[in-house]
C-alpha atoms as a PDB file:
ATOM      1  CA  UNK A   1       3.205   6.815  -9.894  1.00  0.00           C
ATOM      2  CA  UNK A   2       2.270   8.767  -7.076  1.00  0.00           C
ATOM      3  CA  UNK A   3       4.471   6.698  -4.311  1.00  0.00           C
ATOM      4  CA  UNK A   4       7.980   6.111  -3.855  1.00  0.00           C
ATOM      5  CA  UNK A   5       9.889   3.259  -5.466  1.00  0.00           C
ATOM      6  CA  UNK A   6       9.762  -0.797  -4.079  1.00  0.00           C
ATOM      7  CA  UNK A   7       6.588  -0.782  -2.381  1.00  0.00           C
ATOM      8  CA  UNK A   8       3.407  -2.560  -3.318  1.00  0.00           C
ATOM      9  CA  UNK A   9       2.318   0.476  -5.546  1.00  0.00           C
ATOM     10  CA  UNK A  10       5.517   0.630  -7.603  1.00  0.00           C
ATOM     11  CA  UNK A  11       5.663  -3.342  -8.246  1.00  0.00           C
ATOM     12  CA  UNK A  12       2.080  -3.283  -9.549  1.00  0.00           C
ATOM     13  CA  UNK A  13       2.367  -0.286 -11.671  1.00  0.00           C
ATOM     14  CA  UNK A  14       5.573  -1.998 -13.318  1.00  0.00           C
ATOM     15  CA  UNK A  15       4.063  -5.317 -13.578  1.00  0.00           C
ATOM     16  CA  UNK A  16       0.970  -3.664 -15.315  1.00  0.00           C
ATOM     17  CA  UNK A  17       3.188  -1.252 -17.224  1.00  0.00           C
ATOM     18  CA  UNK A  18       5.374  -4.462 -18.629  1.00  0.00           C
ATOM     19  CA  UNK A  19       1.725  -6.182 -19.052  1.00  0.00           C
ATOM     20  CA  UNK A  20       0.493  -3.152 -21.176  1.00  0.00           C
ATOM     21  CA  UNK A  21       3.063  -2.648 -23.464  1.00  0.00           C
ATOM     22  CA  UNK A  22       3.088  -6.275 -24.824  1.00  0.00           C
ATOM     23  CA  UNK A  23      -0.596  -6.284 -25.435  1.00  0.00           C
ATOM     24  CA  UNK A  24      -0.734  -2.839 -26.777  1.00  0.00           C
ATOM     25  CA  UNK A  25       2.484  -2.902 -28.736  1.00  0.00           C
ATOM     26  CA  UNK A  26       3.496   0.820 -26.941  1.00  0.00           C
ATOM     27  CA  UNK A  27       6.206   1.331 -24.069  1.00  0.00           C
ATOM     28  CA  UNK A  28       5.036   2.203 -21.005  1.00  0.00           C
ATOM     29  CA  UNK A  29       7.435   4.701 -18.937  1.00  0.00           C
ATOM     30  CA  UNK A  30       6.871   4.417 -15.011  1.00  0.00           C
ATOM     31  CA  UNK A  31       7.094   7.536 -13.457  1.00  0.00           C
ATOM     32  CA  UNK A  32       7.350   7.773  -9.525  1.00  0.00           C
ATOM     33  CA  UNK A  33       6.573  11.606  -8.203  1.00  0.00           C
ATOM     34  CA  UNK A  34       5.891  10.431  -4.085  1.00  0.00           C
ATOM     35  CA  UNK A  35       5.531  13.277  -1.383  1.00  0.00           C
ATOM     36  CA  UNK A  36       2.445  15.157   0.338  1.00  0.00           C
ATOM     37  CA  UNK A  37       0.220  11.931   0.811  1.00  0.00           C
ATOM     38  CA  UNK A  38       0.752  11.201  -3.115  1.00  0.00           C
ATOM     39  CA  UNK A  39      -1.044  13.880  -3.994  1.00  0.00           C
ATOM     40  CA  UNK A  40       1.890  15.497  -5.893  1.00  0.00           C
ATOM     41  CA  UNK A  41       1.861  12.652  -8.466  1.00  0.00           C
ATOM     42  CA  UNK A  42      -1.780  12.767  -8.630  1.00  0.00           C
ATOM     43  CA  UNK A  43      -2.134  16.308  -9.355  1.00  0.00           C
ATOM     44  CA  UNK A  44       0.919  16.222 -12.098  1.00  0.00           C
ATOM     45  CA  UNK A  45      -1.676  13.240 -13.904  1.00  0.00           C
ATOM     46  CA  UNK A  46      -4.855  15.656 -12.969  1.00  0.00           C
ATOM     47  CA  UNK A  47      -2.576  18.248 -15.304  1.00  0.00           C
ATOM     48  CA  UNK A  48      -1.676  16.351 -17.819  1.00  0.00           C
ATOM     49  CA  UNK A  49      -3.710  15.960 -21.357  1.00  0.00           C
ATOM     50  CA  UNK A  50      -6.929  13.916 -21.096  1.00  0.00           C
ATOM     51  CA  UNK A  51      -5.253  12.307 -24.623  1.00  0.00           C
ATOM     52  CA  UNK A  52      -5.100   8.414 -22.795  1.00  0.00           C
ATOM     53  CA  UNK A  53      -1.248   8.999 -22.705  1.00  0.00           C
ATOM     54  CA  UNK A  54      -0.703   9.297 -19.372  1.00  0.00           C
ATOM     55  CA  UNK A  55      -2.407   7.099 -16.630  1.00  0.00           C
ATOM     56  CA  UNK A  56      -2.608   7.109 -12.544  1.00  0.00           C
ATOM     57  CA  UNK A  57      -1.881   4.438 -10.283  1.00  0.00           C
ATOM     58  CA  UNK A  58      -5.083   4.787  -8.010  1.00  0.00           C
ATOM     59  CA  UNK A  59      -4.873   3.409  -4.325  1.00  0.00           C
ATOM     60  CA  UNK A  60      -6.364   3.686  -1.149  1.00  0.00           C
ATOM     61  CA  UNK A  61      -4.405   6.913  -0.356  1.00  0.00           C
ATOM     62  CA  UNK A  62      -6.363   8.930  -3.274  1.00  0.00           C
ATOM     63  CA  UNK A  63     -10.004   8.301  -0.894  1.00  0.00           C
ATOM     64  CA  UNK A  64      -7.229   9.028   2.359  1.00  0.00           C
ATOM     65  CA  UNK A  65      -6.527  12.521   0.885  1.00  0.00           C
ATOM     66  CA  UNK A  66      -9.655  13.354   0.002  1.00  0.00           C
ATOM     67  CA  UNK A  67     -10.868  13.421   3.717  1.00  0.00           C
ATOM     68  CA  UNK A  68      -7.229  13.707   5.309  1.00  0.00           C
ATOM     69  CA  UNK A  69      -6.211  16.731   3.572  1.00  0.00           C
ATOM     70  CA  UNK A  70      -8.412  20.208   3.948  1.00  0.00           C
ATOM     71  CA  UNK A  71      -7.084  21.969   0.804  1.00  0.00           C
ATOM     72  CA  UNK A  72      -5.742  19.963  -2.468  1.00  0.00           C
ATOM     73  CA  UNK A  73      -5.042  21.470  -5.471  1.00  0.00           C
ATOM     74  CA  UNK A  74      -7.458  19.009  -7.567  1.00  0.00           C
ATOM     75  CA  UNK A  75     -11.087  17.330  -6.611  1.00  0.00           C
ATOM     76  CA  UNK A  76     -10.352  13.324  -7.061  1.00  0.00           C
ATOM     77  CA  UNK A  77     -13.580  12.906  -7.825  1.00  0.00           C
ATOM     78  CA  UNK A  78     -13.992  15.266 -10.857  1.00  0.00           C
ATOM     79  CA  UNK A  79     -10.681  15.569 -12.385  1.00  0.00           C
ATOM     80  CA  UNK A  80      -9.681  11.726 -12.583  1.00  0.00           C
ATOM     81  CA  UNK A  81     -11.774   9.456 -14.463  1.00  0.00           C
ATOM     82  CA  UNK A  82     -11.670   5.449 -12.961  1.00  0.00           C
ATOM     83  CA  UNK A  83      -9.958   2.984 -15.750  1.00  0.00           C
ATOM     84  CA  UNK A  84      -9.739  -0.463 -14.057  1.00  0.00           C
ATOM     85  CA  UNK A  85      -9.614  -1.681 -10.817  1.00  0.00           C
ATOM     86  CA  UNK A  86      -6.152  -4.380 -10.584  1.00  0.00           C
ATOM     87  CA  UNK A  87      -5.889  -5.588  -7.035  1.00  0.00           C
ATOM     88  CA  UNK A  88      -6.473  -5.911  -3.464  1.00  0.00           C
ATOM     89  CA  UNK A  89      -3.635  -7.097  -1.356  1.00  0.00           C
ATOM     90  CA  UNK A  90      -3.349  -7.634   2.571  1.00  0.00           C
ATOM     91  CA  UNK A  91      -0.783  -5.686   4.824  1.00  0.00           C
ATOM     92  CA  UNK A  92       1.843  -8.059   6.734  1.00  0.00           C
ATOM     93  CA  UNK A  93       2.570  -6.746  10.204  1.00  0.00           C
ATOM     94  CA  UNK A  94       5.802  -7.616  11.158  1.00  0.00           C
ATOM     95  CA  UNK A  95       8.301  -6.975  13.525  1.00  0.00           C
ATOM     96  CA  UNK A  96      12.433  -6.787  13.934  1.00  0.00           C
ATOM     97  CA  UNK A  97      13.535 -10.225  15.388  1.00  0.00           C
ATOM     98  CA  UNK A  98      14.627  -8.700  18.169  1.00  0.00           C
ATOM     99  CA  UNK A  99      11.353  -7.908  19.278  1.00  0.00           C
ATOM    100  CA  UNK A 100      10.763 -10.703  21.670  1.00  0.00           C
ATOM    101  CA  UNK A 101       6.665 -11.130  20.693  1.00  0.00           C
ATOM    102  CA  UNK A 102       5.907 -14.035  18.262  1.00  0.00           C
ATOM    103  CA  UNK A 103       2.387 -13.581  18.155  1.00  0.00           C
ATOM    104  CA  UNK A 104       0.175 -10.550  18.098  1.00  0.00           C
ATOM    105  CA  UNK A 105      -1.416 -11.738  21.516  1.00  0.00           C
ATOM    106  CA  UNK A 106       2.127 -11.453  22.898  1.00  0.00           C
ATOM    107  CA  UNK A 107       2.682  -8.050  20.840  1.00  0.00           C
ATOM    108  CA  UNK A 108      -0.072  -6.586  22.085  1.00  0.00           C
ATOM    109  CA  UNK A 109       0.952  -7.418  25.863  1.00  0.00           C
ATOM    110  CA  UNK A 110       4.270  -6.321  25.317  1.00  0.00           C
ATOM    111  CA  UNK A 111       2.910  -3.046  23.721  1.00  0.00           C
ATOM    112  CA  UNK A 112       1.100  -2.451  27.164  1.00  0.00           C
ATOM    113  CA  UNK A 113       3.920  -2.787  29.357  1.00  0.00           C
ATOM    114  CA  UNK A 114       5.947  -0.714  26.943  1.00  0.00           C
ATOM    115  CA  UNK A 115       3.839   1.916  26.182  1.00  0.00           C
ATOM    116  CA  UNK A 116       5.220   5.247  24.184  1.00  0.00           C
ATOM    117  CA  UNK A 117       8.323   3.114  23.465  1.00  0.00           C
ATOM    118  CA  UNK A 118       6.892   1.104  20.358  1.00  0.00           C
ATOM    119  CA  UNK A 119       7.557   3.335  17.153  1.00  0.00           C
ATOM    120  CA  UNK A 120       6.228   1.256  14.012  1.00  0.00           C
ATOM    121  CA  UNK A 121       6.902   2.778  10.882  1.00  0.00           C
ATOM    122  CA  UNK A 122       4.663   3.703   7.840  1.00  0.00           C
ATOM    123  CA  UNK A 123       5.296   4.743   4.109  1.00  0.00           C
ATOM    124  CA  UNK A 124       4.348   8.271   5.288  1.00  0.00           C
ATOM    125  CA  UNK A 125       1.514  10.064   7.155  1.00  0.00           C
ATOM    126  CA  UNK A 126      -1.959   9.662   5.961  1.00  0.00           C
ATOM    127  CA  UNK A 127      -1.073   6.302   3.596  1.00  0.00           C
ATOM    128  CA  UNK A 128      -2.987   3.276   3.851  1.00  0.00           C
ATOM    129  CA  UNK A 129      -0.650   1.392   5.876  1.00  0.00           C
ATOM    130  CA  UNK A 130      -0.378   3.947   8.318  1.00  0.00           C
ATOM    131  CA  UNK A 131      -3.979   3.909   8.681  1.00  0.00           C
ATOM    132  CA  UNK A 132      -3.514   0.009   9.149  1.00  0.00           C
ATOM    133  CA  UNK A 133      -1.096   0.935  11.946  1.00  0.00           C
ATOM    134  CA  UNK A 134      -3.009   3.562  13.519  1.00  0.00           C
ATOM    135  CA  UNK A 135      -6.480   0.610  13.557  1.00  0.00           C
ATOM    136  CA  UNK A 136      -4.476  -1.745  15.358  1.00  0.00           C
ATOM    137  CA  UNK A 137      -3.779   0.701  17.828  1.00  0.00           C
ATOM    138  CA  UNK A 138      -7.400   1.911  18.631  1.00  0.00           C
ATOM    139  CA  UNK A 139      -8.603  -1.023  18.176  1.00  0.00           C
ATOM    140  CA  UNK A 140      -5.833  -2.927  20.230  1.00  0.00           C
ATOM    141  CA  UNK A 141      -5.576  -0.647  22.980  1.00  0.00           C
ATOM    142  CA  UNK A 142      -1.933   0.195  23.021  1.00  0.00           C
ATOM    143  CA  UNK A 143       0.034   3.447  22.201  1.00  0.00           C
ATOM    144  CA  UNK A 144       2.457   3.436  19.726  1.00  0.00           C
ATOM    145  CA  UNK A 145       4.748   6.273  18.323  1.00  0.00           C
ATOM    146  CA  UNK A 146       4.218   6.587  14.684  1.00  0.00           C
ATOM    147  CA  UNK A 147       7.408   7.001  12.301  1.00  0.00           C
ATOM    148  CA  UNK A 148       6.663   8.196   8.409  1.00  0.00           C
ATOM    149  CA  UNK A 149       8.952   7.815   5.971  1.00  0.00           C
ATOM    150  CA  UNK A 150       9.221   8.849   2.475  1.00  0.00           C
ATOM    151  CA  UNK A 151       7.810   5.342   0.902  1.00  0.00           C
ATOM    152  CA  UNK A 152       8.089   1.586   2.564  1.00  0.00           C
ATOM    153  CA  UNK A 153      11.507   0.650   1.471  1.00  0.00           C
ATOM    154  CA  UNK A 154      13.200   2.822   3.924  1.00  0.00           C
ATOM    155  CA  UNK A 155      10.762   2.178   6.122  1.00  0.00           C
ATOM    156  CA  UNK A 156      11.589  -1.405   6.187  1.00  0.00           C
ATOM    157  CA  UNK A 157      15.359  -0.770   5.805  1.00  0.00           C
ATOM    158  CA  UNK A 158      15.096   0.981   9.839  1.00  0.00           C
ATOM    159  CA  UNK A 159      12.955  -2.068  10.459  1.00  0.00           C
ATOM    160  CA  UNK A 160      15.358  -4.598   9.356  1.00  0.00           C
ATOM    161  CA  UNK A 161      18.535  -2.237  11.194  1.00  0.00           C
ATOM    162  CA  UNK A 162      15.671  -1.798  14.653  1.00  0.00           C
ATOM    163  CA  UNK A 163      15.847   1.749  14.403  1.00  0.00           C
ATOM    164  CA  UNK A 164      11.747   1.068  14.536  1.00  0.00           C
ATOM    165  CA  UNK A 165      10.153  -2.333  15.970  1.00  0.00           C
ATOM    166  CA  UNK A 166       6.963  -2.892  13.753  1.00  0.00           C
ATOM    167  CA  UNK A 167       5.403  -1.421  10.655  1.00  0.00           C
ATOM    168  CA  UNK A 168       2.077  -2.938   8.611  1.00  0.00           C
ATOM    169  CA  UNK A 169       3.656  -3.525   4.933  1.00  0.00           C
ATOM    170  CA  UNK A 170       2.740  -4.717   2.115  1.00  0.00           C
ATOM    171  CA  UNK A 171       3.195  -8.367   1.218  1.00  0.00           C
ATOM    172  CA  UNK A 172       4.946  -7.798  -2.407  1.00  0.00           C
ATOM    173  CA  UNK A 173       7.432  -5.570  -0.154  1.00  0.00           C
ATOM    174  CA  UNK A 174       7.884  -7.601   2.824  1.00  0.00           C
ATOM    175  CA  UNK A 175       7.345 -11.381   1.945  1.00  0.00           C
ATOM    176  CA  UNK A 176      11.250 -11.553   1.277  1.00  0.00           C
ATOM    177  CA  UNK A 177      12.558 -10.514   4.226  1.00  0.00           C
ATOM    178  CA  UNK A 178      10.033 -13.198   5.726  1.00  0.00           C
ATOM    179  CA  UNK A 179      11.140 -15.845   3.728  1.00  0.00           C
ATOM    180  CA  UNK A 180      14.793 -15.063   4.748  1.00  0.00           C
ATOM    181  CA  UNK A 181      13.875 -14.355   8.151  1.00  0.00           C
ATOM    182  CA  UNK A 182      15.140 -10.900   8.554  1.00  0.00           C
ATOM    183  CA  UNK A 183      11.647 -10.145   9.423  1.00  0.00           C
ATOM    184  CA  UNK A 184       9.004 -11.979  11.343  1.00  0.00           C
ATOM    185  CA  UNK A 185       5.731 -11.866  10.588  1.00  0.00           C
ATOM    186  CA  UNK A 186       2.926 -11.516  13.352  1.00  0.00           C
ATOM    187  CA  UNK A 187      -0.148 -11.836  10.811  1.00  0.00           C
ATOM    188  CA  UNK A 188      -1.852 -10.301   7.826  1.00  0.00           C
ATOM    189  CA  UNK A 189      -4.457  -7.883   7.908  1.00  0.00           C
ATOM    190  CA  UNK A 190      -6.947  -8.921   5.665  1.00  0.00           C
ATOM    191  CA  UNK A 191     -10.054 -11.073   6.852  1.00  0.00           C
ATOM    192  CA  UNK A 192      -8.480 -13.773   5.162  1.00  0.00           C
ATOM    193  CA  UNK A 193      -5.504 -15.654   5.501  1.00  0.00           C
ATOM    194  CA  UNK A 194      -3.214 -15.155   2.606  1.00  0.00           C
ATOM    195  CA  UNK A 195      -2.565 -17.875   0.480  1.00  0.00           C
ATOM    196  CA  UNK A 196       1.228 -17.149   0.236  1.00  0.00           C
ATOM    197  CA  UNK A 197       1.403 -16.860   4.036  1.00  0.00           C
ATOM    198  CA  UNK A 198      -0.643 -19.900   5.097  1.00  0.00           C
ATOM    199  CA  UNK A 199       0.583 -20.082   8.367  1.00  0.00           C
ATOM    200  CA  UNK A 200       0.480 -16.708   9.302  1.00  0.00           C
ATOM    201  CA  UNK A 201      -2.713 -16.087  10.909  1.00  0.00           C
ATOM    202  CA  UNK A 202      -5.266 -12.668  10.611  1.00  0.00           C
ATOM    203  CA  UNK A 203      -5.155  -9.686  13.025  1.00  0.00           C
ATOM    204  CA  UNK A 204      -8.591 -10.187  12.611  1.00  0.00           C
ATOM    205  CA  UNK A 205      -8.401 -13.721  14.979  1.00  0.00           C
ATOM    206  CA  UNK A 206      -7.137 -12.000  17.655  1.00  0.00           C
ATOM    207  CA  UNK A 207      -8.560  -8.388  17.880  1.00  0.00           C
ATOM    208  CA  UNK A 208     -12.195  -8.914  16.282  1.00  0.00           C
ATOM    209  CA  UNK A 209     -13.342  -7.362  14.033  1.00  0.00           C
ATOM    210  CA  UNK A 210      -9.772  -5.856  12.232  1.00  0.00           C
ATOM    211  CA  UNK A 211      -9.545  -5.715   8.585  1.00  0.00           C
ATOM    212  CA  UNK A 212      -7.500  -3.714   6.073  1.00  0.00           C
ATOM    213  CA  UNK A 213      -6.035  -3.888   3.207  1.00  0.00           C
ATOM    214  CA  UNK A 214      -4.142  -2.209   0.096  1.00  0.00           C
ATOM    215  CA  UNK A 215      -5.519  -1.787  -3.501  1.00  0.00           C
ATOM    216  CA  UNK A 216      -4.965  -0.422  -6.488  1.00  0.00           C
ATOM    217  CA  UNK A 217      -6.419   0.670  -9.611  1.00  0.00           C
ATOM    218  CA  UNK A 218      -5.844   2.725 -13.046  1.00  0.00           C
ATOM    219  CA  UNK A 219      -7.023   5.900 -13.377  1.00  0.00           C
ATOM    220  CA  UNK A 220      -6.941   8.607 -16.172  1.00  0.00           C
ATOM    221  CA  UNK A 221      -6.805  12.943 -16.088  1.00  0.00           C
ATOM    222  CA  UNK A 222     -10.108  13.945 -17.270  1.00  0.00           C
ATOM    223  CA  UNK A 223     -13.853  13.410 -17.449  1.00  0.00           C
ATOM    224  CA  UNK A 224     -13.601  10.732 -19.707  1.00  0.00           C
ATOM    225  CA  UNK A 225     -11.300   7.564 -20.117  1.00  0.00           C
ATOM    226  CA  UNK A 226      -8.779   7.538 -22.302  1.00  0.00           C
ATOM    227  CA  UNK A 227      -9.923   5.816 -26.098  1.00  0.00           C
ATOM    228  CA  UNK A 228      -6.952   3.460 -27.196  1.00  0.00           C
ATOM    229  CA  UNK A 229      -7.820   0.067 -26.584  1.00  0.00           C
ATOM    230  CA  UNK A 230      -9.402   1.287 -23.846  1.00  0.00           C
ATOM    231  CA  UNK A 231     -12.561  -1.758 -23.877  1.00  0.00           C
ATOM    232  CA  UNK A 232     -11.008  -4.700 -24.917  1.00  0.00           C
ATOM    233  CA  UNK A 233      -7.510  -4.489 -22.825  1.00  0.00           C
ATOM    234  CA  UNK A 234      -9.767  -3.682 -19.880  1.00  0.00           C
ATOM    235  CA  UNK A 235     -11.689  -6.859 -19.257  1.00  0.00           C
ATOM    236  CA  UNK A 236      -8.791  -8.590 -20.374  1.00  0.00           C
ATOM    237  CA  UNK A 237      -6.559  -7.214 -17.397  1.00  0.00           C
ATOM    238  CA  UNK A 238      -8.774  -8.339 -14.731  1.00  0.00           C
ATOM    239  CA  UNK A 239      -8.280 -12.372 -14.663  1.00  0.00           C
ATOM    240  CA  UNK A 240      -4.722 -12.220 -16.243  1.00  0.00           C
ATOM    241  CA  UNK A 241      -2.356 -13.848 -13.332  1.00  0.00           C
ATOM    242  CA  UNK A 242       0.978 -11.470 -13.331  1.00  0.00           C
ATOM    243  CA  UNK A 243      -0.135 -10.051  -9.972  1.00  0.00           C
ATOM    244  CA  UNK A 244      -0.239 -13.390  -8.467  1.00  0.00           C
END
């Protein structure tokens, strides 16, 4: 696990993990190594034995750090071999209740009369939903001070206390704090509305044209996969439900 605990990375990788060990019959051990853009967790699976013992949660940051970072220690490409792609999930931008917008429209306006004193906060520099962050920004027009952190959950924990005012999280992550309304939620980022978040409209409905989104995938060290059960348990993982 290349990310920081309690995000959408972590959640998946357990829920696959717990899937995995009752088909297969072995324990699965979740190891999180975050820092440097996830690249220090993906190099310490580039190093490990090619023997199908040790897998990689894949995400959108791997394809960030290929282009975001000028010198890494591995090539992504070469040295991890794909597995299985799991899931694609939206981003939920939302915002402390004391931020007085209720709709991105209104967000954006306030942005513009406020701008340089919006910080939204991301899982750290270079991640996916910091690139979600950084989109809305070009794409909205408004200037916004960016605030990494090491992973969402404390992220959202100075969202929830308004040390920052937005950040673009996942919905595994975030959808509780909704629920409870500790958070509010402006929209999703995905072209789609979300099913669990009906009401909540797309980013996409009011700056055209927006669209991102988080997903994930297995990956293994080596040029080739890894042999146990390596087939049958993947077309099996694709239409199981546990992500949802």
């Amino acid at each position: 696990m290349p990310v920081a605990p309690a995000g959408a990375s972590d959640i998946t990788a357990r829920l696959i993990g717990q899937w995995l060990s009752e088909r297969l019959g072995q324990p699965f051990i979740i190891e999180n190594r975050p820092g440097a853009g996830n690249s220090i967790g993906t190099e310490a699976v580039v190093r490990a034995p090619a023997d199908g013992y040790t897998l990689l949660l894949v995400g959108g940051f791997n394809a960030v750090n290929a282009t975001f970072y000028d010198k890494l220690n591995y090539n992504f490409i070469r040295d991890i071999a794909p597995v299985a792609s799991i899931v694609r999930t939206p981003f939920v931008m939302v915002v402390n209740p004391s931020v007085p917008a209720k709709s991105v429209p209104e967000f954006i306006a306030y942005a513009k009369a406020n701008p340089g004193r919006i910080t939204f906060g991301s899982a750290g520099i270079g991640g996916s939903n910091h690139l979600a962050g950084e989109l809305f920004k070009f794409m909205a027009g408004v200037n916004m001070v960016h605030v990494p952190y090491r992973g969402i959950a404390p992220a959202l924990n100075d969202l929830l206390g308004g040390q920052v005012q937005v950040t673009f999280a996942s919905m595994p992550s975030s959808i509780e704090y909704i629920s409870a309304g500790r958070l509010r939620a402006l929209a999703v980022t995905t072209v789609s509305r979300a099913e669990a978040l009906q009401d909540i409209p797309t980013v996409g409905e009011f700056v055209p044209g927006y669209e991102a989104s988080a997903w994930f995938g297995i990956g293994a060290p080596g040029p080739r996969r890894p042999r146990s059960s390596r087939s049958s348990t993947r077309r099996s993982t694709l239409p199981s439900p546990i992500l949802g």
